[in-house]
N, C-alpha and C. Protein backbone atom coordinates (compact mmCIF):
# COMPACT_ATOMS: atom_id res chain seq x y z
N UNK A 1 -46.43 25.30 52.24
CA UNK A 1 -45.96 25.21 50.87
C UNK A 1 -44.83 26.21 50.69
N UNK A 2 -43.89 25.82 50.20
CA UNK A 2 -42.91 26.56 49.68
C UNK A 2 -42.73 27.28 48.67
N UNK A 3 -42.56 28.97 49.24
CA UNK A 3 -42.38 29.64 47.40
C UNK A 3 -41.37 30.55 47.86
N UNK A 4 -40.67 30.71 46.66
CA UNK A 4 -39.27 30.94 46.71
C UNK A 4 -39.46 32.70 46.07
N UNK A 5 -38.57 33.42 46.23
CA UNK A 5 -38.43 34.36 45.01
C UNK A 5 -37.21 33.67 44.28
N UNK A 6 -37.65 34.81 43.01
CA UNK A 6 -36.66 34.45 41.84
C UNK A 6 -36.63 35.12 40.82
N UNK A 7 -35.79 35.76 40.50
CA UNK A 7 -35.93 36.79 38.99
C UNK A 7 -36.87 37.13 38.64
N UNK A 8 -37.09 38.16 39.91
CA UNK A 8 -38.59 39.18 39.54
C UNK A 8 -39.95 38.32 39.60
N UNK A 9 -39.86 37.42 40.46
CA UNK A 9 -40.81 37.03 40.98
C UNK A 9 -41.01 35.89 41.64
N UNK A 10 -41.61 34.42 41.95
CA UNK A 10 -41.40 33.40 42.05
C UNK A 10 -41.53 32.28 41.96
N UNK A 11 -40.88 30.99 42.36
CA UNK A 11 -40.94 29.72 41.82
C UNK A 11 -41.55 28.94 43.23
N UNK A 12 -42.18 28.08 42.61
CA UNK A 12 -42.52 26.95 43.45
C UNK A 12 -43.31 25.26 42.77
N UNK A 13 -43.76 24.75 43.27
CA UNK A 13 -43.78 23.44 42.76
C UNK A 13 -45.28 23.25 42.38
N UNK A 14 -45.57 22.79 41.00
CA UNK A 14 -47.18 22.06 41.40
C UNK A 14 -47.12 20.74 41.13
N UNK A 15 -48.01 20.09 41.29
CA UNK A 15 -48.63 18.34 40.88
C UNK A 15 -49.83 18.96 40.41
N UNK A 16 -49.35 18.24 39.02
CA UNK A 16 -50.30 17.89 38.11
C UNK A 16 -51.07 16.95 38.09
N UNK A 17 -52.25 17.25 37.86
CA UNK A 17 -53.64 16.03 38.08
C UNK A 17 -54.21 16.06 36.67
N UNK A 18 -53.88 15.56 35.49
CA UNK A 18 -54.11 15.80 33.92
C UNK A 18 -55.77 14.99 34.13
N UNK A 19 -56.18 15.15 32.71
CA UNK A 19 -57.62 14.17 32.97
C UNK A 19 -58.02 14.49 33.79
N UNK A 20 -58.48 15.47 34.99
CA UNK A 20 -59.48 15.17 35.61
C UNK A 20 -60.95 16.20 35.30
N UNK A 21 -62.16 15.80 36.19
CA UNK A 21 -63.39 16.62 35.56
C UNK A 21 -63.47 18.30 35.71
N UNK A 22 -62.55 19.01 35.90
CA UNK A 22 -62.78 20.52 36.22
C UNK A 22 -61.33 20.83 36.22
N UNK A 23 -60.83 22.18 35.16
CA UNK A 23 -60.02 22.82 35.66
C UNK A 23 -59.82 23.54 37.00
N UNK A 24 -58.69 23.42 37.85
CA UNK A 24 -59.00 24.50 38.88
C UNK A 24 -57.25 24.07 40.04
N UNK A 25 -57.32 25.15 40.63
CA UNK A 25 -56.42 24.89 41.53
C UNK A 25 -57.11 24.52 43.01
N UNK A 26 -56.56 23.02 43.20
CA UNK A 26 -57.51 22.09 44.03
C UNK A 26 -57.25 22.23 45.93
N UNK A 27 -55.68 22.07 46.12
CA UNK A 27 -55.60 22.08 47.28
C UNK A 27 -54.32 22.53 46.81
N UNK A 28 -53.53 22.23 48.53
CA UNK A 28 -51.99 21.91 48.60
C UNK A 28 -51.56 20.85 49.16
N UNK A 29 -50.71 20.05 48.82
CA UNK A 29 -50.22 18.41 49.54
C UNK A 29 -48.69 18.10 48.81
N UNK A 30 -48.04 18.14 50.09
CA UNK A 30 -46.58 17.51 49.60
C UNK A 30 -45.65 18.42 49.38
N UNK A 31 -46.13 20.06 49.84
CA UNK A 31 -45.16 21.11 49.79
C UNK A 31 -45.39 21.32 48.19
N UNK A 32 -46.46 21.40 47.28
CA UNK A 32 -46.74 21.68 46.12
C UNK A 32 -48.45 21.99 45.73
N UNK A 33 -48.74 22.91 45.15
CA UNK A 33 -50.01 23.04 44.63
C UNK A 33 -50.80 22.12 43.90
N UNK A 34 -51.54 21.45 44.08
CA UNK A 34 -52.42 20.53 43.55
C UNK A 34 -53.13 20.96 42.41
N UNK A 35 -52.98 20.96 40.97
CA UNK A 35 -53.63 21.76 40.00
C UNK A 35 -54.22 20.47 39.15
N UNK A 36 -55.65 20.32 38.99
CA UNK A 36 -56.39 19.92 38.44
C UNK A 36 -56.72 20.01 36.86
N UNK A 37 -56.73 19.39 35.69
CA UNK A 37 -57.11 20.01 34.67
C UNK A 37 -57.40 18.62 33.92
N UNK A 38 -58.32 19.57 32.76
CA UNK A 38 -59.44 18.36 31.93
C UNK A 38 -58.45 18.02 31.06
N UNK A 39 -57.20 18.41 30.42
CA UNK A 39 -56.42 18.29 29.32
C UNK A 39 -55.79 17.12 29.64
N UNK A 40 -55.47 16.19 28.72
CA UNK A 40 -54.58 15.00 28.94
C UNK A 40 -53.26 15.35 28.48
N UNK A 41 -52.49 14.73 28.84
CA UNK A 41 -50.55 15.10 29.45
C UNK A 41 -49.94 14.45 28.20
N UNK A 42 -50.24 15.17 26.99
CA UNK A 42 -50.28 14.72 25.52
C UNK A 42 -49.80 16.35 24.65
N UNK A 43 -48.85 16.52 23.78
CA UNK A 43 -48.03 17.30 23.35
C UNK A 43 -48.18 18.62 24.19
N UNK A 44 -48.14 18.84 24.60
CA UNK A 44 -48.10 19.73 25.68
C UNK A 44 -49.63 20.24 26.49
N UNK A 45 -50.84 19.77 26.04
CA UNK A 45 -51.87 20.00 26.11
C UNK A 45 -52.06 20.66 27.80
N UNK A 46 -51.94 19.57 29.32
CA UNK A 46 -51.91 20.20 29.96
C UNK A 46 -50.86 20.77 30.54
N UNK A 47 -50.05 21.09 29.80
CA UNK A 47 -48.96 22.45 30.95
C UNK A 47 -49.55 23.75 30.18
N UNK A 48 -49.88 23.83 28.91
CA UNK A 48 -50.49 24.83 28.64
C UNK A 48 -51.72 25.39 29.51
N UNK A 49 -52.25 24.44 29.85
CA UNK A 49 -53.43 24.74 30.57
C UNK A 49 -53.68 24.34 32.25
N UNK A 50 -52.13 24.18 32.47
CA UNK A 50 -51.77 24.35 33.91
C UNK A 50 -51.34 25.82 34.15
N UNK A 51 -50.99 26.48 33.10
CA UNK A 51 -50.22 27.71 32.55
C UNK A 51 -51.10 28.82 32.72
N UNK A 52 -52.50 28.69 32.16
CA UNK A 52 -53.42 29.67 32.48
C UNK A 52 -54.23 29.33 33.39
N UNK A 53 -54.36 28.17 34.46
CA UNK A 53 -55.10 28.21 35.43
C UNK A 53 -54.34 28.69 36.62
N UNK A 54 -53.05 28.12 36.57
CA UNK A 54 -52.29 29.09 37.40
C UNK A 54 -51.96 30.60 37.47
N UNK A 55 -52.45 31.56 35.94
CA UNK A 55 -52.24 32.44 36.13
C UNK A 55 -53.55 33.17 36.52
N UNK A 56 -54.90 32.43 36.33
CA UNK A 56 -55.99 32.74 36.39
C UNK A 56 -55.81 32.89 38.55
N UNK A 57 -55.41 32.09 39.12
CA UNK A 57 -55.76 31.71 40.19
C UNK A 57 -54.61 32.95 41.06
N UNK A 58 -53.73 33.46 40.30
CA UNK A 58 -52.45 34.20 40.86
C UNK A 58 -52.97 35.79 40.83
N UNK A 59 -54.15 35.93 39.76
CA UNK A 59 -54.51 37.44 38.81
C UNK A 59 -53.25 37.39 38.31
N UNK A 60 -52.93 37.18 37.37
CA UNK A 60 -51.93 37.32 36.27
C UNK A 60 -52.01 37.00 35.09
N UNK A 61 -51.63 37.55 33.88
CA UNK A 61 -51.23 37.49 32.70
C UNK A 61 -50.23 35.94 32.15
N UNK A 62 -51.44 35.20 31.47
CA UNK A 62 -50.72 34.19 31.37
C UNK A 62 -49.26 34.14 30.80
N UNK A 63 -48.72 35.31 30.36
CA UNK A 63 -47.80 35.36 30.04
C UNK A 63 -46.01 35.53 30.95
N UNK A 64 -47.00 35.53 32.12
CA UNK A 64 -45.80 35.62 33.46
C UNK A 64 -45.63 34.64 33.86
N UNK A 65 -46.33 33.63 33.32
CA UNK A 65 -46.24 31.91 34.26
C UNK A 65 -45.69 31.10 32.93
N UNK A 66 -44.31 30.53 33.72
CA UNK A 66 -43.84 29.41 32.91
C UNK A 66 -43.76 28.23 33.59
N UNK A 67 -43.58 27.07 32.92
CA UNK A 67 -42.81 26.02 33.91
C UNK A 67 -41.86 25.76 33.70
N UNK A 68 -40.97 25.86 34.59
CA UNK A 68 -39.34 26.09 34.70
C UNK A 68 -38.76 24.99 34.17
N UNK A 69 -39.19 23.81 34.98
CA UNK A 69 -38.76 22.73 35.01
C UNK A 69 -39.85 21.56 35.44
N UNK A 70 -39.48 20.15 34.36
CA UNK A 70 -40.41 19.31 34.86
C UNK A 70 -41.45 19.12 34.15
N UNK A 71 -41.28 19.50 32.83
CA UNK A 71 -42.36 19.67 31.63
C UNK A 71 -43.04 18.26 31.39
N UNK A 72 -42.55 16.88 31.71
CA UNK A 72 -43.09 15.92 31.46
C UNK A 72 -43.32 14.84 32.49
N UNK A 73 -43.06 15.76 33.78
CA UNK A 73 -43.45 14.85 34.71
C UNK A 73 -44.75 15.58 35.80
N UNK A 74 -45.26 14.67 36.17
CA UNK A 74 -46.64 15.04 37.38
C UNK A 74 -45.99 16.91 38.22
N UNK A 75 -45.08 16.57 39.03
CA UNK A 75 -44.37 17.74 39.39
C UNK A 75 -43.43 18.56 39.00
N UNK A 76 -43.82 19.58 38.52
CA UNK A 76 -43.53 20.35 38.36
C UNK A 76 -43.33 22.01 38.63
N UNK A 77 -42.04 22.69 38.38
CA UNK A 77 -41.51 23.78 39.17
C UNK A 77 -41.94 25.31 38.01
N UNK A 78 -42.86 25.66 38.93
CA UNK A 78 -43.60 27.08 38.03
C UNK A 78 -42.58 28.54 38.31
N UNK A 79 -42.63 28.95 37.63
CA UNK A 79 -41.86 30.50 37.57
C UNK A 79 -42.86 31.10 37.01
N UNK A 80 -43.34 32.27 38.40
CA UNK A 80 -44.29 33.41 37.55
C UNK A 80 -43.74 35.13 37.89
N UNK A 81 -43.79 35.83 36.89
CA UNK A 81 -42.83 36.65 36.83
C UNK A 81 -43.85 37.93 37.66
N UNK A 82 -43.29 39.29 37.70
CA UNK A 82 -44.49 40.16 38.49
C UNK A 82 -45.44 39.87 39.84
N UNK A 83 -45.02 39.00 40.76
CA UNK A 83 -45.54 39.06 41.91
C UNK A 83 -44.55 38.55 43.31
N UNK A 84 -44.75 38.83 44.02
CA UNK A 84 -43.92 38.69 45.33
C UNK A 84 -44.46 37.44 45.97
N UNK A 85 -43.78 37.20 46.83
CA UNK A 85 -44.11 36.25 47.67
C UNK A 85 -44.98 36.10 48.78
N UNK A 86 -45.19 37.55 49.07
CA UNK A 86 -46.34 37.99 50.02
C UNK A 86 -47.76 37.31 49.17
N UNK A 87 -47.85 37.90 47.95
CA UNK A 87 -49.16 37.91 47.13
C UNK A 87 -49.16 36.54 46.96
N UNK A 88 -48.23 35.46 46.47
CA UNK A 88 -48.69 34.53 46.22
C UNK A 88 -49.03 33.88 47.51
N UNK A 89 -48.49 33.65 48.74
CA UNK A 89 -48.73 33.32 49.79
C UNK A 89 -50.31 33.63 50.15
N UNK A 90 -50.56 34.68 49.91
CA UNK A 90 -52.08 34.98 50.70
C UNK A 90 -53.23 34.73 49.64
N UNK A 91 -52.58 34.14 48.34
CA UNK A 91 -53.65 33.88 47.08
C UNK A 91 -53.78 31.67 47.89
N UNK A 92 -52.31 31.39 48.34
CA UNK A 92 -52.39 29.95 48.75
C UNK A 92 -53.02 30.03 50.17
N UNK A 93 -53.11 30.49 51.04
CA UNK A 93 -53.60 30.96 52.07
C UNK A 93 -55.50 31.18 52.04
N UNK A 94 -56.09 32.02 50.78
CA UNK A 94 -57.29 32.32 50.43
C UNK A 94 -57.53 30.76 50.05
N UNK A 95 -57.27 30.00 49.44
CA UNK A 95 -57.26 28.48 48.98
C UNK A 95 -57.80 27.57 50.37
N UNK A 96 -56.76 27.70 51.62
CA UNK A 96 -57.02 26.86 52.49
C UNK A 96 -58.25 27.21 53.18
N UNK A 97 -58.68 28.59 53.12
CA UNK A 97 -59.59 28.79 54.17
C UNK A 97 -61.20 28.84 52.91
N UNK A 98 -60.64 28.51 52.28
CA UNK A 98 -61.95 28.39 51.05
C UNK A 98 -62.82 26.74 51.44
């Protein structure tokens, strides 16, 4: 999976899985994070809550995770501010061997 730095921290891609039975960050497939959530893809319902599961899953302050780009489609490009690329790597890394 690919993660980039970027203005104090970094970007990379998820797929969104709206509707499904459990929030959570699921796998990786397609060079993007697989993020799961119960919210349906309805006024912003799940990017908000792609927003704090991604920051839940990073240890971060939901307030460092945006989505850059891609607000209304399945994939989408996350910017989270305060962490390196080392850290997020070995948080996607803890994922595979889970």
């Amino acid at each position: 999976m690919r993660i980039a730095a970027a203005a104090g921290g970094v970007e990379f891609f998820v797929r969104a899985k709206p509707r499904s039975a459990h929030d959570r960050v699921h796998s990786e497939a397609d060079d993007a994070l697989v993020v799961q959530t119960t919210a349906p893809p309805v006024d912003g319902e799940a990017n908000d809550r792609i927003v704090r599961i991604v920051a839940a899953f990073l240890d971060v302050p939901r307030s460092r995770v945006a989505i850059a780009s891609g607000a209304t489609s399945k994939l989408k490009k996350v910017h989270v501010t305060g962490i390196d690329v080392a850290s997020a790597r070995a948080a996607v890394a803890a994922l595979r061997s889970a």
